[in-house]
Protein backbone atom coordinates (compact mmCIF):
# COMPACT_ATOMS: atom_id res chain seq x y z
CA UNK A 1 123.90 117.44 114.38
CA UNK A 2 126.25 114.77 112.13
CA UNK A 3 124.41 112.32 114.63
CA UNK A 4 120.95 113.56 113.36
CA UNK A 5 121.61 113.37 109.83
CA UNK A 6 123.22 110.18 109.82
CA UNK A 7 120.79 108.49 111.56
CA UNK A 8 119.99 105.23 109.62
CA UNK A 9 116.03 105.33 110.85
CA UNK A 10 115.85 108.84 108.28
CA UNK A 11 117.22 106.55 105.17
CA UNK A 12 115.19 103.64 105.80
CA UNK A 13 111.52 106.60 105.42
CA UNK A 14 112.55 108.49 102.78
CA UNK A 15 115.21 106.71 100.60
CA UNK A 16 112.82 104.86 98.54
CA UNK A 17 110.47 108.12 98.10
CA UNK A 18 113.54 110.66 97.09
CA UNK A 19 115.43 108.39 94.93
CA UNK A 20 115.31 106.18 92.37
CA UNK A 21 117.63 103.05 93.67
CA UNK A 22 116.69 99.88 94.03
CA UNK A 23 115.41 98.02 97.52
CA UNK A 24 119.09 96.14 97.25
CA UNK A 25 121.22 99.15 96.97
CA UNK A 26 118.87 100.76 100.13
CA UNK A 27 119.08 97.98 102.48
CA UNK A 28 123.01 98.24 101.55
CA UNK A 29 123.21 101.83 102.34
CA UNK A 30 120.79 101.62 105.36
CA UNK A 31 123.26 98.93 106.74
CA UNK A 32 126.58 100.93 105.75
CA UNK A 33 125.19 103.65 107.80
CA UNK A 34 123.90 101.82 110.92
CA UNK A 35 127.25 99.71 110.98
CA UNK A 36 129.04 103.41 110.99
CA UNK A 37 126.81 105.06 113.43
CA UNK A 38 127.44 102.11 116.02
CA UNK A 39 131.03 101.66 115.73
CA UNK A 40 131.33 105.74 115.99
CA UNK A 41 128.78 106.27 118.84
CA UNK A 42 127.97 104.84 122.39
CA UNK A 43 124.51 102.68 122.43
CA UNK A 44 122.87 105.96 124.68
CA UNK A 45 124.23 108.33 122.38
CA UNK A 46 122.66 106.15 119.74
CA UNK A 47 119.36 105.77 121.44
CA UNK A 48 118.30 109.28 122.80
CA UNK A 49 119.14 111.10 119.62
CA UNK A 50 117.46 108.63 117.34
CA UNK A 51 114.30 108.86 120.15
CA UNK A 52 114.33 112.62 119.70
CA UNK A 53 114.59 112.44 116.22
CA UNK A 54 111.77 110.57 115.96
CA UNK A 55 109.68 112.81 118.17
CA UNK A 56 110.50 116.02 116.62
CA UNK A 57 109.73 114.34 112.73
CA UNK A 58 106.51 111.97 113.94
CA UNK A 59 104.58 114.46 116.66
CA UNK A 60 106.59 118.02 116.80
CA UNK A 61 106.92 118.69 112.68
CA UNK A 62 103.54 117.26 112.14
CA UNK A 63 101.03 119.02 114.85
CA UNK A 64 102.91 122.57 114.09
CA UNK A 65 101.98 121.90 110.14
CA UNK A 66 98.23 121.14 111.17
CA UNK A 67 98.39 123.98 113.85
CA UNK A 68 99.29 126.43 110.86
CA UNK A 69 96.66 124.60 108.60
CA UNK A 70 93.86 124.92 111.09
CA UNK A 71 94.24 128.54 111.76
CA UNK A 72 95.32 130.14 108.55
CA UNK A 73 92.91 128.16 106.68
CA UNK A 74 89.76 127.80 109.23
CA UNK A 75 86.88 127.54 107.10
CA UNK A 76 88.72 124.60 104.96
CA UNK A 77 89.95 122.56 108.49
CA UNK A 78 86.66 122.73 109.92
CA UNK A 79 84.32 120.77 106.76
CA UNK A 80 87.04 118.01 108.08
CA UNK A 81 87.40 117.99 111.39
CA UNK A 82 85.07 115.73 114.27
CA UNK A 83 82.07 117.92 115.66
CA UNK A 84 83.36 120.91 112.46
CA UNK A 85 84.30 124.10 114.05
CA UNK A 86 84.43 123.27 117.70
CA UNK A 87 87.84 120.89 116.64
CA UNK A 88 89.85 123.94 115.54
CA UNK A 89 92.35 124.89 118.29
CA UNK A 90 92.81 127.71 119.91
CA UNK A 91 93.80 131.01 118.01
CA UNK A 92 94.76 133.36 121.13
CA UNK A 93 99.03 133.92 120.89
CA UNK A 94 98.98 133.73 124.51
CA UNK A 95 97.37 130.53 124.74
CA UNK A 96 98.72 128.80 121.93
CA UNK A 97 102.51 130.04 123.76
CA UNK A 98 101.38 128.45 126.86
CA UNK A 99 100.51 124.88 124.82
CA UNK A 100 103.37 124.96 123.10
CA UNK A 101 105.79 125.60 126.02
CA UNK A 102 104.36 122.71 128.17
CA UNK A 103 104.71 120.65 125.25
CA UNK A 104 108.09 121.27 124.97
CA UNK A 105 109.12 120.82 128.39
CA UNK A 106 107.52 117.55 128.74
CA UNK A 107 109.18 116.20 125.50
CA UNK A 108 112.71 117.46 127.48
CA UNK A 109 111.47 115.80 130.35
CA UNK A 110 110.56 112.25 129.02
CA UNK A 111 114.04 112.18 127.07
CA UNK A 112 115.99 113.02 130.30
CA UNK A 113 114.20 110.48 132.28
CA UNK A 114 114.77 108.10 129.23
CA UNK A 115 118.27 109.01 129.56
CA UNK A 116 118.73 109.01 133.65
CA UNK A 117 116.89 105.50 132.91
CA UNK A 118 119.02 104.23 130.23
CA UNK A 119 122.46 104.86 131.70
CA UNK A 120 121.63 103.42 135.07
CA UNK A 121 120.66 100.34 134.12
CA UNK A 122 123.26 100.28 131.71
CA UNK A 123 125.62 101.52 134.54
CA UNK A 124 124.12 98.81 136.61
CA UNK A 125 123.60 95.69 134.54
CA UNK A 126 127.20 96.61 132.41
CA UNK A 127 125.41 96.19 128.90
CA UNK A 128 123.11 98.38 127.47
CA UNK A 129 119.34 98.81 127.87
CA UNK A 130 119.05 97.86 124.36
CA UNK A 131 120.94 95.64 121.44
CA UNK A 132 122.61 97.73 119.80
CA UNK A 133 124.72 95.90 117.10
CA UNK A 134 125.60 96.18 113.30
CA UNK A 135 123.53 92.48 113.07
CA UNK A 136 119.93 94.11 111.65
CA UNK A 137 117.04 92.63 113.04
CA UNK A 138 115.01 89.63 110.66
CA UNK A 139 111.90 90.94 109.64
CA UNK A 140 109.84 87.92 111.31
CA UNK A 141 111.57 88.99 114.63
CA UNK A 142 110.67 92.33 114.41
CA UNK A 143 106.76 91.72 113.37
CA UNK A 144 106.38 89.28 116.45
CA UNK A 145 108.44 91.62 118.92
CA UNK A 146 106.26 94.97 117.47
CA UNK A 147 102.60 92.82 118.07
CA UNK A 148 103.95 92.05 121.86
CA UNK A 149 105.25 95.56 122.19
CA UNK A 150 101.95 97.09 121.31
CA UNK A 151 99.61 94.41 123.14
CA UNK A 152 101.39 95.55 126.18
CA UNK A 153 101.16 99.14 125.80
CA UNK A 154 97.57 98.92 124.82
CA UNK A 155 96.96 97.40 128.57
CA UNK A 156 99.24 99.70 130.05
CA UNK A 157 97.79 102.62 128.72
CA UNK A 158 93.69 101.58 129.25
CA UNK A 159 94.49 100.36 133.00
CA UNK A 160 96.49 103.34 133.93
CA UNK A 161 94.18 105.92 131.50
CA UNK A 162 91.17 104.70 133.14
CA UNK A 163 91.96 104.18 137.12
CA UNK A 164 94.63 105.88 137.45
CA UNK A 165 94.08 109.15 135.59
CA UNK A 166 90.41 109.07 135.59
CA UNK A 167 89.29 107.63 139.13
CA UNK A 168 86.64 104.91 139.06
CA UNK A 169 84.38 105.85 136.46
CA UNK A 170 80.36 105.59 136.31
CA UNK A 171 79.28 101.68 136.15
CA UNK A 172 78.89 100.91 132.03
CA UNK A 173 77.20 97.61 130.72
CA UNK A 174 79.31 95.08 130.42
CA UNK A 175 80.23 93.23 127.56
CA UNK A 176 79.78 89.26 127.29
CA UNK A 177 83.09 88.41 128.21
CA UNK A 178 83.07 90.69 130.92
CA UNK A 179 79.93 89.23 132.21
CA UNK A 180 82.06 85.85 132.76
CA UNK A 181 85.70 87.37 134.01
CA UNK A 182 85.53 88.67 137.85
CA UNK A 183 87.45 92.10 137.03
CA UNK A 184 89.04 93.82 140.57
CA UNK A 185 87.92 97.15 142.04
CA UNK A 186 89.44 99.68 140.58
CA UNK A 187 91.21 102.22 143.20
CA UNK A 188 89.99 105.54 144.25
CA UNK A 189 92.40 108.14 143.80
CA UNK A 190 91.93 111.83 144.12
CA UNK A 191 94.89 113.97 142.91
CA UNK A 192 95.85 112.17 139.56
CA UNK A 193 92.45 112.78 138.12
CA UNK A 194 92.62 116.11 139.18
CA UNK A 195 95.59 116.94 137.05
CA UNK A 196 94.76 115.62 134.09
CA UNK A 197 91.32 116.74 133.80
CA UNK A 198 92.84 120.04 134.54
CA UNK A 199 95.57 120.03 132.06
CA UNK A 200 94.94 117.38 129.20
CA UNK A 201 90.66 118.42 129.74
CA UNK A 202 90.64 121.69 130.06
CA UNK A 203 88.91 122.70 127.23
CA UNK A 204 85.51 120.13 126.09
CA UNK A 205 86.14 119.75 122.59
CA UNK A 206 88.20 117.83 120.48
CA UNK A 207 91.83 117.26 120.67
CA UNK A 208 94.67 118.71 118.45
CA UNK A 209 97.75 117.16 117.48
CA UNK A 210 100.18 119.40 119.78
CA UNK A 211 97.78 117.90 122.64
CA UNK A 212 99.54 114.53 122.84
CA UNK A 213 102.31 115.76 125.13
CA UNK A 214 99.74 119.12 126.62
CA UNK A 215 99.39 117.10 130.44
CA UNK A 216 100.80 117.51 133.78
CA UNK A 217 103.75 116.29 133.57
CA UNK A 218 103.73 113.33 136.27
CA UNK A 219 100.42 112.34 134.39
CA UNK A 220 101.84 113.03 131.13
CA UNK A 221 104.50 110.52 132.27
CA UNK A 222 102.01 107.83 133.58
CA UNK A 223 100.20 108.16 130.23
CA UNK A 224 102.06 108.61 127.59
CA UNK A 225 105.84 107.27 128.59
CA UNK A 226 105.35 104.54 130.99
CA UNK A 227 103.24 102.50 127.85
CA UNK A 228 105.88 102.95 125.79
CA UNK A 229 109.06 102.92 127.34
CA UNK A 230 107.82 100.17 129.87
CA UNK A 231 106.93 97.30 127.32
CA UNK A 232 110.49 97.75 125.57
CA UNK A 233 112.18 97.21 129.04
CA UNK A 234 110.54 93.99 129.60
CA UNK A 235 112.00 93.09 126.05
CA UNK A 236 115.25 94.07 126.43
CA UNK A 237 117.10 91.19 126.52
CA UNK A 238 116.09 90.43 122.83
CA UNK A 239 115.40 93.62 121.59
CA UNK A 240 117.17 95.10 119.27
CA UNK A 241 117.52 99.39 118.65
CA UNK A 242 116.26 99.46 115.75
CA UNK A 243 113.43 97.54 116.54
CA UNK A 244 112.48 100.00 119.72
CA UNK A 245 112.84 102.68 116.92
CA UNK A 246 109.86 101.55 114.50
CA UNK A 247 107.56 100.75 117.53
CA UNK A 248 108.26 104.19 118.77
CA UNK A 249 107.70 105.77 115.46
CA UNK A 250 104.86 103.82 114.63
CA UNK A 251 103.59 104.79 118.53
CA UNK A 252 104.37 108.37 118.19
CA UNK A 253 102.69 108.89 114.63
CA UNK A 254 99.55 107.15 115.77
CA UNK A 255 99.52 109.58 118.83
CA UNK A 256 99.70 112.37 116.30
CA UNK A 257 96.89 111.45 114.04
CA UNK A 258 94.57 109.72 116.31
CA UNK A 259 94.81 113.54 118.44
CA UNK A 260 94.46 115.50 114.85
CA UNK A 261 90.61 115.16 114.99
CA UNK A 262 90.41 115.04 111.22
CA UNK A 263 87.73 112.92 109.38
CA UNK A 264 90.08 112.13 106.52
CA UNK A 265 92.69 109.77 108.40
CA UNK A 266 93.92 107.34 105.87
CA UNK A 267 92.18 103.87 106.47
CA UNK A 268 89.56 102.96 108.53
CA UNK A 269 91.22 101.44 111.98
CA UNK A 270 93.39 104.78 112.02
CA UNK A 271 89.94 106.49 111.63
CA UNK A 272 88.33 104.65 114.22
CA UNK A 273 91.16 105.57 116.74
CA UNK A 274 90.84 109.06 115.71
CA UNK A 275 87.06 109.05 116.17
CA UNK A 276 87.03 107.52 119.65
CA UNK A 277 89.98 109.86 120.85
CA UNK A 278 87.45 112.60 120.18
CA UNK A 279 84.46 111.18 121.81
CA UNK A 280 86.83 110.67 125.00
CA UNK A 281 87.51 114.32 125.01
CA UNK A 282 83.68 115.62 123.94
CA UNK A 283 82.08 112.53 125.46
CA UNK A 284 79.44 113.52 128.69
CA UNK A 285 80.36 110.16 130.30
CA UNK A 286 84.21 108.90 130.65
CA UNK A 287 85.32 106.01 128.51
CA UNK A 288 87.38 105.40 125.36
CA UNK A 289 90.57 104.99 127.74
CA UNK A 290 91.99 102.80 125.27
CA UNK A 291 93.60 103.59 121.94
CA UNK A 292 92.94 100.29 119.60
CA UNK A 293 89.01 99.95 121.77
CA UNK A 294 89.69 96.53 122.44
CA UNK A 295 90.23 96.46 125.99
CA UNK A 296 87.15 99.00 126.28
CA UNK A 297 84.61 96.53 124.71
CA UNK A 298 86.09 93.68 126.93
CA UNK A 299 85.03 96.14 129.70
CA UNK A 300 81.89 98.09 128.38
CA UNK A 301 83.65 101.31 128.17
CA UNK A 302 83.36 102.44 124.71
CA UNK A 303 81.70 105.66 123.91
CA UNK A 304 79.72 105.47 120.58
CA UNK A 305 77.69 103.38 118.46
CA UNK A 306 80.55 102.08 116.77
CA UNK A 307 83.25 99.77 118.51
CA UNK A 308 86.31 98.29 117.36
CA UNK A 309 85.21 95.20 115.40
CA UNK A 310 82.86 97.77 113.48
CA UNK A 311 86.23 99.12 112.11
CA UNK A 312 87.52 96.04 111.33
CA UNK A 313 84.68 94.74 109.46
CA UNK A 314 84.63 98.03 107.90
CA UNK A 315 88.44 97.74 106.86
CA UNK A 316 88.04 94.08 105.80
CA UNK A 317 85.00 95.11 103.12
CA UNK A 318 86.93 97.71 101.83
CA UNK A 319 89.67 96.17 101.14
CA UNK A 320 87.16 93.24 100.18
CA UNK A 321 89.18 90.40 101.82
CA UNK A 322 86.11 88.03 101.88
CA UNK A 323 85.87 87.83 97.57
CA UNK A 324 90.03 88.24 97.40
CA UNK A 325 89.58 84.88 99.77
CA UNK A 326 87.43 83.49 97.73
CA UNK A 327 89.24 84.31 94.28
CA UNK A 328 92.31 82.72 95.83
CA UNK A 329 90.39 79.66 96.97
CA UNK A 330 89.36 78.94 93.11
CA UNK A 331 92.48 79.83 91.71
CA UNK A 332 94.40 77.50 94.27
CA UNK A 333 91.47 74.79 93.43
CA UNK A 334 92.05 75.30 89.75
CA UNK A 335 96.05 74.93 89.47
CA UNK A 336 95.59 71.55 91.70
CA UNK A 337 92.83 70.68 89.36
CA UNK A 338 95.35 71.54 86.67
CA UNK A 339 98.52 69.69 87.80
CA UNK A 340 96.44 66.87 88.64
CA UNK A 341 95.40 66.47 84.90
CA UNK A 342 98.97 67.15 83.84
CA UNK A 343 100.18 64.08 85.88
CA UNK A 344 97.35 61.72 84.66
CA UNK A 345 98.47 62.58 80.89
CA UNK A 346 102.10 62.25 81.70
CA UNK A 347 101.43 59.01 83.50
CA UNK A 348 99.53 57.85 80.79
CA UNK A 349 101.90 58.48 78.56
CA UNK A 350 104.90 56.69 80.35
CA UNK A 351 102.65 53.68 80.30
CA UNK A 352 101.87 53.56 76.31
CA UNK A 353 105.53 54.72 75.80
CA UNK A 354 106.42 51.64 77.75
CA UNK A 355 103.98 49.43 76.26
CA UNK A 356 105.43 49.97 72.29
CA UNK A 357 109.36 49.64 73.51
CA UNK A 358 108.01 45.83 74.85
CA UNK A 359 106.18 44.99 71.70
CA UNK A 360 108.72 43.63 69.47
CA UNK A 361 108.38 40.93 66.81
CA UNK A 362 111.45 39.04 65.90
CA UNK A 363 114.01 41.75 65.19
CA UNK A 364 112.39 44.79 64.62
CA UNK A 365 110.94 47.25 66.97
CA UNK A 366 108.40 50.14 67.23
CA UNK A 367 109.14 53.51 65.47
CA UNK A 368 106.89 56.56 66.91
CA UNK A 369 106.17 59.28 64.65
CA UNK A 370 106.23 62.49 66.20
CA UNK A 371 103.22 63.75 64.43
CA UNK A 372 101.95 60.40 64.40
CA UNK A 373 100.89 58.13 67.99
CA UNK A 374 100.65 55.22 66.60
CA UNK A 375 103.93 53.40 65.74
CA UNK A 376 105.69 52.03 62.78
CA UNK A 377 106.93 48.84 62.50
CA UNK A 378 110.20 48.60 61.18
CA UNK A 379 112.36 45.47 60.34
């Protein structure tokens, strides 16, 4: 439990929201704690507490608070849930027990295969899976190393989603660009499908949050871990803890909200991921096997009217990039503009300055007023 509450992942959320210090004395105390939690505890230790952690705070915490929400308050939850009433889960005890327990056991499952994976390759390799040192990540590194992290789970998670856990599904259009790329034949399988349309779509309607880990458990695995854990292996050389930690937060809240089926996600890409989550639970046809849509308009999967770029145009006008673009444009144009008349008039005066110092007559020279620009002569 001192593990738990030390953990440096909690300060770095909620310091800046429950007190009143500045970013300085955070980053201070964020790095104070770290530097105490890795010379105290071994890198696994470290790593599948922290990973739980973030679980139970990002997914568990969460989905019980909209479970309670959505039945206590059903007439509210459905005016904003996808397709209204048909979105609220479940209100049978039995049911809801049955949910929650498979839940459960597959988080315990993916943190002890985390932690049978973690300590033999550490075992094996004599370092740990991860770098975990008191030396915090630079922010540039950790941008670069999140946008590879999540470009490979995004194709981990459509390929596997769609042929592995779905079969081959009907032929869709293609897009252009899959017009022009020769994509392989997907595989046929029988008994994956069957498990997770029997578990994860059992019930045709939309998804709620406790139904991110509600899955077979060796499809559960395929979906949901391998993406995740999978990308950071590949990475491991140069990837730091704390690094693994945000991606897996960041992963693991998406997850939750995306599966919440409510129409009032905070911005528009989150609401787009949300909305085609649904539509691949509701949707008569497979598709949306993806969870940014990307790789399903490469393909021609996407369920829907609206794809991915739609969101992003969408996000782009409201945040009106195109006239803050613009704005910035003019007022770069107008301070070169601006410093480009400043250095004409200071040029031109270094050249009339110069010009009265050189005109002397006998032994007298120029005098120059300050309020004045022309000079007096003085004897």
């Amino acid at each position: 439990m001192d593990i738990l509450l030390s953990l440096p992942i909690a300060s770095y959320f909620f310091s800046t929201s429950v007190t009143s210090w500045s970013t300085s004395l955070n980053l201070l105390f964020f790095y104070m704690t770290w530097s105490t939690l890795v010379l105290t505890h071994s890198p696994i230790q470290i790593e599948l507490i922290g990973t739980t952690a973030i679980r139970l705070v990002f997914w568990l915490i969460p989905s019980l608070l909209f479970l309670l929400f959505d039945n206590l308050i059903p007439s509210v939850a459905r005016t904003i849930k996808h397709n209204g009433a048909s979105a609220l889960p479940p209100t049978d005890f039995k049911t809801l027990s049955r949910l929650l327990a498979l839940a459960l056991f597959n988080l315990a499952l993916e943190t002890a295969v985390e932690a049978g994976l973690s300590l033999g390759l550490s075992l094996l390799l004599k370092q740990p899976v991860f770098r975990t040192s008191t030396t915090l990540p630079l922010p540039w590194q950790i941008a670069k190393q999140l946008a590879l992290l999540f470009t490979l789970r995004e194709i981990l998670t459509y390929y596997t989603h769609r042929y592995c856990l779905h079969g081959t599904p009907p032929p869709a259009p293609p897009s252009a660009i899959s017009k022009r790329v020769k994509l392989p034949k997907a595989p046929k399988p029988r008994y994956l499908p069957s498990l997770h349309k029997s578990y994860a779509h059992r019930y045709r309607s939309p998804p709620f949050a406790l139904q991110v880990r509600v899955d077979h458990p060796f499809s559960f695995l395929l979906h949901r871990f391998v993406p995740t854990y999978l990308p950071a292996l590949i990475l491991r050389n140069n990837l730091h803890l704390l690094t693994f930690f945000v991606f897996l937060a960041l992963t693991t809240a998406e997850e939750t909200l995306s599966h919440s089926s409510y129409t009032i996600i905070p911005g528009v890409i989150m609401g787009g991921i949300t909305r085609r989550t649904c539509m691949h639970y509701t949707g008569r046809k497979p598709g949306n096997y993806g969870t940014w849509g990307v790789l399903d308009w490469v393909h021609g999967t996407g369920l829907g009217k609206r794809d991915v770029w739609d969101d992003v145009r969408d996000e782009a006008s409201k945040h009106q990039l195109r006239e803050r673009g613009e704005d910035l444009v003019d007022d770069a144009g107008g301070k070169v503009e601006k410093a480009l008349r400043r250095s004409k008039r200071n040029l031109n005066r270094n050249k009339s300055g110069k010009r009265g110092m050189s005109n002397k007559r006998g032994k007298g020279w120029m005098v120059e007023d300050e309020g004045d620009s022309e000079g007096d002569w003085v004897p």
